[in-house]
C-alpha atoms as a PDB file:
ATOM      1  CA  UNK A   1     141.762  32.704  99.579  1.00  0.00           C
ATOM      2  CA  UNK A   2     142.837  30.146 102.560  1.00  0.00           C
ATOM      3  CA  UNK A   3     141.823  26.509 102.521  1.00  0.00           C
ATOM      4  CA  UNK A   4     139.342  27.622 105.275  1.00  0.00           C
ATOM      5  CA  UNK A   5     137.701  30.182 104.050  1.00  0.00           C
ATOM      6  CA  UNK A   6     136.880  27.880 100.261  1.00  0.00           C
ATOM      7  CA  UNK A   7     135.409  25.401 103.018  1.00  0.00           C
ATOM      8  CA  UNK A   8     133.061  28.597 104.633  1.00  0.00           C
ATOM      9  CA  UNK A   9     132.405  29.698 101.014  1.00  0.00           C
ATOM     10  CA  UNK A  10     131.349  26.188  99.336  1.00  0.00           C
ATOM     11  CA  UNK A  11     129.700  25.620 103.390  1.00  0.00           C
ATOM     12  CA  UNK A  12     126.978  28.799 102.460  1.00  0.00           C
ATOM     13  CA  UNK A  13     127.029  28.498  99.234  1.00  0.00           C
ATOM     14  CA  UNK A  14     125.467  24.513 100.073  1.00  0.00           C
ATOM     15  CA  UNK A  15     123.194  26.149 102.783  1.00  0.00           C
ATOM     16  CA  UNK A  16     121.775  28.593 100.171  1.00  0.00           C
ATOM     17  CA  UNK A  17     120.945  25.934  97.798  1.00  0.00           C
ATOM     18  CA  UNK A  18     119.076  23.846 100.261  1.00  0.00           C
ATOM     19  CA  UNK A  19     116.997  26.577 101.417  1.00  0.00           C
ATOM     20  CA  UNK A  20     115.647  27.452  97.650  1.00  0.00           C
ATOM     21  CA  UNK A  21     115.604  24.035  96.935  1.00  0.00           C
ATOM     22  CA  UNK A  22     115.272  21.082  99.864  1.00  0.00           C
ATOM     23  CA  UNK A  23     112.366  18.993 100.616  1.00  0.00           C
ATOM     24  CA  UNK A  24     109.765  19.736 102.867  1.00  0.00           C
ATOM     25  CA  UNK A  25     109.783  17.984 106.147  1.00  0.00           C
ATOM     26  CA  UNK A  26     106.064  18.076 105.890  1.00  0.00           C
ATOM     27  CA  UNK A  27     105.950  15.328 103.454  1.00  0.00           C
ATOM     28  CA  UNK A  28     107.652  12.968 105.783  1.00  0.00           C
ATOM     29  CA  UNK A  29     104.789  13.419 108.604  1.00  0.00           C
ATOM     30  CA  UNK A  30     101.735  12.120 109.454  1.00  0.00           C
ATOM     31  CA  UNK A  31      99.320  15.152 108.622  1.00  0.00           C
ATOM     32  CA  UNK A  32      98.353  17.726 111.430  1.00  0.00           C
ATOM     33  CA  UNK A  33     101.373  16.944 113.458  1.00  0.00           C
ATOM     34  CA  UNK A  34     102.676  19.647 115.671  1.00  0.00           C
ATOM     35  CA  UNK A  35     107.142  19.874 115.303  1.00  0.00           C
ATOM     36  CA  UNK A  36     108.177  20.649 118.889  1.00  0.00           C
ATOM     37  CA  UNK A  37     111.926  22.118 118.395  1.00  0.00           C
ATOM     38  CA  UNK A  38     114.582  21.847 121.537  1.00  0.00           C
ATOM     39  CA  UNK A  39     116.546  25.165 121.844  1.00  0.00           C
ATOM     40  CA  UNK A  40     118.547  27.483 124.154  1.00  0.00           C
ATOM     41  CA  UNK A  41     117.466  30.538 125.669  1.00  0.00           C
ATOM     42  CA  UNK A  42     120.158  31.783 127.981  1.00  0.00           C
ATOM     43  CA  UNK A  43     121.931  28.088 129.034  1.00  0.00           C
ATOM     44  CA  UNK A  44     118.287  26.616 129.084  1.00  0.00           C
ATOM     45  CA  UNK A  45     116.403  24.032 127.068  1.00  0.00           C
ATOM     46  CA  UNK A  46     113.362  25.392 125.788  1.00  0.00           C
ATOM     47  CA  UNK A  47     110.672  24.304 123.450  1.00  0.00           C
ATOM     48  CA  UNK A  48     110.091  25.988 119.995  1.00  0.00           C
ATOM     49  CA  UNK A  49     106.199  25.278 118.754  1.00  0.00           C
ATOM     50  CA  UNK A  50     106.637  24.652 115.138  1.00  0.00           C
ATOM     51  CA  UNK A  51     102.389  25.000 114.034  1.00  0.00           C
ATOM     52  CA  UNK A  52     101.430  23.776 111.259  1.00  0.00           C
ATOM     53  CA  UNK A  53     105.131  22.359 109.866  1.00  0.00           C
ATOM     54  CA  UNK A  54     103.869  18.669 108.822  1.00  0.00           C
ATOM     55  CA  UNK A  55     100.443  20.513 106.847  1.00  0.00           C
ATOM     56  CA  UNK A  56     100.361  21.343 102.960  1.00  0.00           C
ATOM     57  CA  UNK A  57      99.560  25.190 103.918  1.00  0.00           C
ATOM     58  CA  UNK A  58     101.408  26.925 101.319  1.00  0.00           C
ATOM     59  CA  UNK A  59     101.953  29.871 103.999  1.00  0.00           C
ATOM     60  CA  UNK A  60     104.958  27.847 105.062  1.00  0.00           C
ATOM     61  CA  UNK A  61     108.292  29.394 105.737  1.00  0.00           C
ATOM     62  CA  UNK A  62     111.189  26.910 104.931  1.00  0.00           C
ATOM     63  CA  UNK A  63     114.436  25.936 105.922  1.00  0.00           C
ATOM     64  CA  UNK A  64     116.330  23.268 104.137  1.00  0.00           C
ATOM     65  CA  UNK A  65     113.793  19.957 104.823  1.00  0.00           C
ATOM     66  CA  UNK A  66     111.813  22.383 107.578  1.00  0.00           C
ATOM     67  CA  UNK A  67     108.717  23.870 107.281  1.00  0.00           C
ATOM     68  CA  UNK A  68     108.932  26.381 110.009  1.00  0.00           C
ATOM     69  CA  UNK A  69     105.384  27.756 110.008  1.00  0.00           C
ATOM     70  CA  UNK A  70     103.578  30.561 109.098  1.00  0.00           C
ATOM     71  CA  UNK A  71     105.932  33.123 107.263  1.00  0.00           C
ATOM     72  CA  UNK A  72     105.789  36.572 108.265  1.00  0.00           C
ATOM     73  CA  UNK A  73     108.322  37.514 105.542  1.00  0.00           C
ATOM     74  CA  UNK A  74     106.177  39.760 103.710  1.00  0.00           C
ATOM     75  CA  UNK A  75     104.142  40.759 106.657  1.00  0.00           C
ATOM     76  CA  UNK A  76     104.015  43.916 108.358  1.00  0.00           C
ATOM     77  CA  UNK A  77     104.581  43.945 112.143  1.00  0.00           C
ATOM     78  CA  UNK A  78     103.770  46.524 114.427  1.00  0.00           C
ATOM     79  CA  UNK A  79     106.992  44.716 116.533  1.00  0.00           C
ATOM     80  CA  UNK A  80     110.265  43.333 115.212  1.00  0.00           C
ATOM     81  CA  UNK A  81     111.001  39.547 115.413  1.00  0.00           C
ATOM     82  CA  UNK A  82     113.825  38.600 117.580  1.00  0.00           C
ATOM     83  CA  UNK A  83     116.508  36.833 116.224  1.00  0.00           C
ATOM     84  CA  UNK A  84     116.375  32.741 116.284  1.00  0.00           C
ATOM     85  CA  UNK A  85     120.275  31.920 115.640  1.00  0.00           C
ATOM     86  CA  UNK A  86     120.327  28.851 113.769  1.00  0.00           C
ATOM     87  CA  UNK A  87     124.115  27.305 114.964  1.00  0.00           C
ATOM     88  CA  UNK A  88     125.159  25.083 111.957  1.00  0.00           C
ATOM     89  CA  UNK A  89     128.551  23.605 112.791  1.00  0.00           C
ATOM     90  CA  UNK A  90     130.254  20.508 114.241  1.00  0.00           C
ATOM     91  CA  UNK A  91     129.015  19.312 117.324  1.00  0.00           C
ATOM     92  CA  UNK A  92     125.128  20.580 117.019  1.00  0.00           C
ATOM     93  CA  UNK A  93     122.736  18.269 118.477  1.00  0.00           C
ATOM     94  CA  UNK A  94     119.500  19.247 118.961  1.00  0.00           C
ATOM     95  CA  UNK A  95     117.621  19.223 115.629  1.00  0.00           C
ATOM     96  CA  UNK A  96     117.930  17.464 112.372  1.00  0.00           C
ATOM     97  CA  UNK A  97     116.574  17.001 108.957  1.00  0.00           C
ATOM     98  CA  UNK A  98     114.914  13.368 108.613  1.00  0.00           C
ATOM     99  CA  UNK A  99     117.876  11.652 106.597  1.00  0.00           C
ATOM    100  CA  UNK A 100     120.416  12.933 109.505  1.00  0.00           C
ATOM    101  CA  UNK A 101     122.202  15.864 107.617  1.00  0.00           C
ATOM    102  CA  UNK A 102     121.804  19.516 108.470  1.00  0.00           C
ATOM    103  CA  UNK A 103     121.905  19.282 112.672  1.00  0.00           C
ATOM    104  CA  UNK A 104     122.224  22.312 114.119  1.00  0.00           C
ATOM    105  CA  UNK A 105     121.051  24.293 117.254  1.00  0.00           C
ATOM    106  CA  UNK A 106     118.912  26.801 118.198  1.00  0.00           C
ATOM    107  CA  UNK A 107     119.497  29.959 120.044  1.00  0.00           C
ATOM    108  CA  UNK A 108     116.711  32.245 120.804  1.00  0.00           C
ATOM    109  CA  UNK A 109     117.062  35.516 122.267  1.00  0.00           C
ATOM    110  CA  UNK A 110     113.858  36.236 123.971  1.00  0.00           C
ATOM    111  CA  UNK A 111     111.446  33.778 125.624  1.00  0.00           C
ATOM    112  CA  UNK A 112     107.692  34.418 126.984  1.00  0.00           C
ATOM    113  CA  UNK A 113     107.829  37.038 129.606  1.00  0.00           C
ATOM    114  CA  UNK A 114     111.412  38.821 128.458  1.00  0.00           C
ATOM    115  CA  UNK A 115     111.718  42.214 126.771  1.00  0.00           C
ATOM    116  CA  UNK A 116     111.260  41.618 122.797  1.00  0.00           C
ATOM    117  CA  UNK A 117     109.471  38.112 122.790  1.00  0.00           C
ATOM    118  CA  UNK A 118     106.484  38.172 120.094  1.00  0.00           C
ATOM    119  CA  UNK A 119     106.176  34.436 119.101  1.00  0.00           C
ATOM    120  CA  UNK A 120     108.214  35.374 115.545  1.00  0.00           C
ATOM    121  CA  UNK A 121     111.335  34.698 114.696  1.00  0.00           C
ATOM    122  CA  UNK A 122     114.046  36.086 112.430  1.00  0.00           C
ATOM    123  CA  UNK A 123     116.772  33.456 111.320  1.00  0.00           C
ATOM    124  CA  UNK A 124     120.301  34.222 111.583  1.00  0.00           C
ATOM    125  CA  UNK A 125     122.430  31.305 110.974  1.00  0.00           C
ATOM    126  CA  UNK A 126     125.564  31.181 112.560  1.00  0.00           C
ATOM    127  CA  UNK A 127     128.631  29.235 110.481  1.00  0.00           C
ATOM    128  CA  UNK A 128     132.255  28.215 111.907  1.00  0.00           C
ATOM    129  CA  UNK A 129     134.722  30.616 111.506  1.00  0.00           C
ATOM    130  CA  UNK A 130     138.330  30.657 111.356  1.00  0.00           C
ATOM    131  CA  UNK A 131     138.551  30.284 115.181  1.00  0.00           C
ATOM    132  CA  UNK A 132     135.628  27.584 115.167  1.00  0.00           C
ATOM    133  CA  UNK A 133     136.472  24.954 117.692  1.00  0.00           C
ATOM    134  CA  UNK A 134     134.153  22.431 118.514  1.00  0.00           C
ATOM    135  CA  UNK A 135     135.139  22.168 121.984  1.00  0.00           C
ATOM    136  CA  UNK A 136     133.463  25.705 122.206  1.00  0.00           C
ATOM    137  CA  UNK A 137     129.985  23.419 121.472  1.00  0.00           C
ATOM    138  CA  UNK A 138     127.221  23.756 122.394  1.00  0.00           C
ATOM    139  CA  UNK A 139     126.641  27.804 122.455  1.00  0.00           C
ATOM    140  CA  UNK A 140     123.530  28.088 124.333  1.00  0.00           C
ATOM    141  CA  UNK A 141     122.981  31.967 124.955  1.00  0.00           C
ATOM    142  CA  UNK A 142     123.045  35.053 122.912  1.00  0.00           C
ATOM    143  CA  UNK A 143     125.800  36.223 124.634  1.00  0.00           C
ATOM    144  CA  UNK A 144     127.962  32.907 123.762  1.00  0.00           C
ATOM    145  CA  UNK A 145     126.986  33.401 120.267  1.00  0.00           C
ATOM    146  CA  UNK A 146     127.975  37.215 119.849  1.00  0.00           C
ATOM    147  CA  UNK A 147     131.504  36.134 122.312  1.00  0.00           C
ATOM    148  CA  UNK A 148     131.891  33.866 119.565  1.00  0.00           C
ATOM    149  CA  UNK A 149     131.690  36.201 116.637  1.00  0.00           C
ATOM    150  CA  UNK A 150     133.957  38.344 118.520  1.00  0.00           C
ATOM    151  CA  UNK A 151     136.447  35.772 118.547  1.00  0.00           C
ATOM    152  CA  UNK A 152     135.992  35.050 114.980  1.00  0.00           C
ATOM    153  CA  UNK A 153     134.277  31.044 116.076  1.00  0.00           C
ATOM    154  CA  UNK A 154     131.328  31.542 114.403  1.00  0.00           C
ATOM    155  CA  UNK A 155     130.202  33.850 111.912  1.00  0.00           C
ATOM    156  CA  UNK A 156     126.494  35.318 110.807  1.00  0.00           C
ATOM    157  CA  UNK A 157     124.551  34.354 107.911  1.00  0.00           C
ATOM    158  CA  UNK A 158     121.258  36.867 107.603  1.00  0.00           C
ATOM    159  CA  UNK A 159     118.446  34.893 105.748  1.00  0.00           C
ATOM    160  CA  UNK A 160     115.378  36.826 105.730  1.00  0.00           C
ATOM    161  CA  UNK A 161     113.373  33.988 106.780  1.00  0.00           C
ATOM    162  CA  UNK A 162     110.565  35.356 109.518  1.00  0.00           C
ATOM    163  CA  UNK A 163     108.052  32.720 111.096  1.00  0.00           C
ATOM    164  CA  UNK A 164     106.142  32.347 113.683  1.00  0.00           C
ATOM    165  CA  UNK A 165     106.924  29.495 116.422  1.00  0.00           C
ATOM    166  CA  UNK A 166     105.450  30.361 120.282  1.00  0.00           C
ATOM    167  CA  UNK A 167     107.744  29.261 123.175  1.00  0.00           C
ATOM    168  CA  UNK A 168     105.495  26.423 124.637  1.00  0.00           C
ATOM    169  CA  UNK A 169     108.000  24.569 127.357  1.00  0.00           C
ATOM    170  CA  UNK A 170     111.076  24.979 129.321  1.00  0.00           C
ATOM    171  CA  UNK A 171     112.159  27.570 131.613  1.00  0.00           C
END
C-alpha cells in the first residue's frame, strides 16, 4: 500500500471515529440558536438552515462536533434525499467545528425550485485522492465534484447520515 493511500486510510478511518464519537456542537451554543451553513449549489453561495442544531433534541443527526438536525435516517420518505457532498480536504473554507479542525465545504445538488430538492439531505463526504490538488479548491458544483472523482482528486465516502436542513438564502 503507497504512502498515500495509508494517509486516505488513517484520513477515514479518523473521520469515522469522530462521527461515532465527537462532541456536539450544541453544547457550545446559546440554546435555541438557529446554525446557518454557507454552501455551493452550482458555483453559488447558498445558505443551509441547520434547525434545531444548538437544542438537546435527541432527534439530532450528527457529524463530528455538528448536530445537523432532525435525522431522517430511519425514516421513510415518499422522496429520496439529494446528496449534500461534504468536501473534507485542504483548502475548505466554509464551515468548521468550534476548536478550528474538521473545515470542509458543502456541495448540494438541488436547491428550492430544482428537480429533486426536498429540504433532506444525504451526506456523501468527499476525501482527496491520489490526484488531490489543492489548487483544484474550492469545488463548488456537482459536476466539479463528480469531474473530480473522475480524475481520481477526490474520492466518496457514503455515510448514511440523512437530515433535514431547508435552503433559506442565496441564489
Amino acid at each position: 500500500m503507497s504512502r498515500h493511500h495509508r494517509s486516505m486510510v488513517l484520513l477515514l478511518l479518523a473521520v469515522a471515529c469522530l462521527l461515532l464519537t465527537g462532541p456536539s456542537a450544541s453544547a457550545l451554543a446559546p440554546p435555541g440558536t438557529l446554525e446557518y451553513e454557507p454552501s455551493y449549489y452550482e458555483g453559488e453561495t447558498v445558505v443551509l438552515q441547520i434547525p434545531s442544531a444548538t437544542t438537546a433534541n435527541p432527534n439530532q443527526a450528527h457529524f463530528a462536533c455538528f448536530a445537523l438536525g432532525p435525522d431522517l435516517s430511519t425514516a421513510k420518505r415518499s422522496a429520496p434525499a439529494p446528496r449534500l457532498y461534504v468536501i473534507l480536504a485542504p483548502g475548505a473554507t466554509q464551515v468548521a467545528c468550534p476548536d478550528g479542525t474538521l473545515r470542509h465545504d458543502h456541495v448540494l445538488s438541488a436547491v428550492p425550485g430544482a428537480s429533486g430538492y426536498t429540504g433532506a439531505w444525504t451526506i456523501v463526504l468527499a476525501v482527496p485522492g491520489p490526484a488531490f490538488a489543492v489548487t483544484k479548491m474550492p469545488y463548488t458544483s456537482v459536476a466539479a465534484v463528480e469531474a473530480g472523482v473522475t480524475a481520481a482528486e477526490l474520492a466518496l465516502v457514503e455515510t448514511g447520515i440523512l437530515f433535514m436542513a431547508p435552503v433559506v438564502g442565496g441564489r
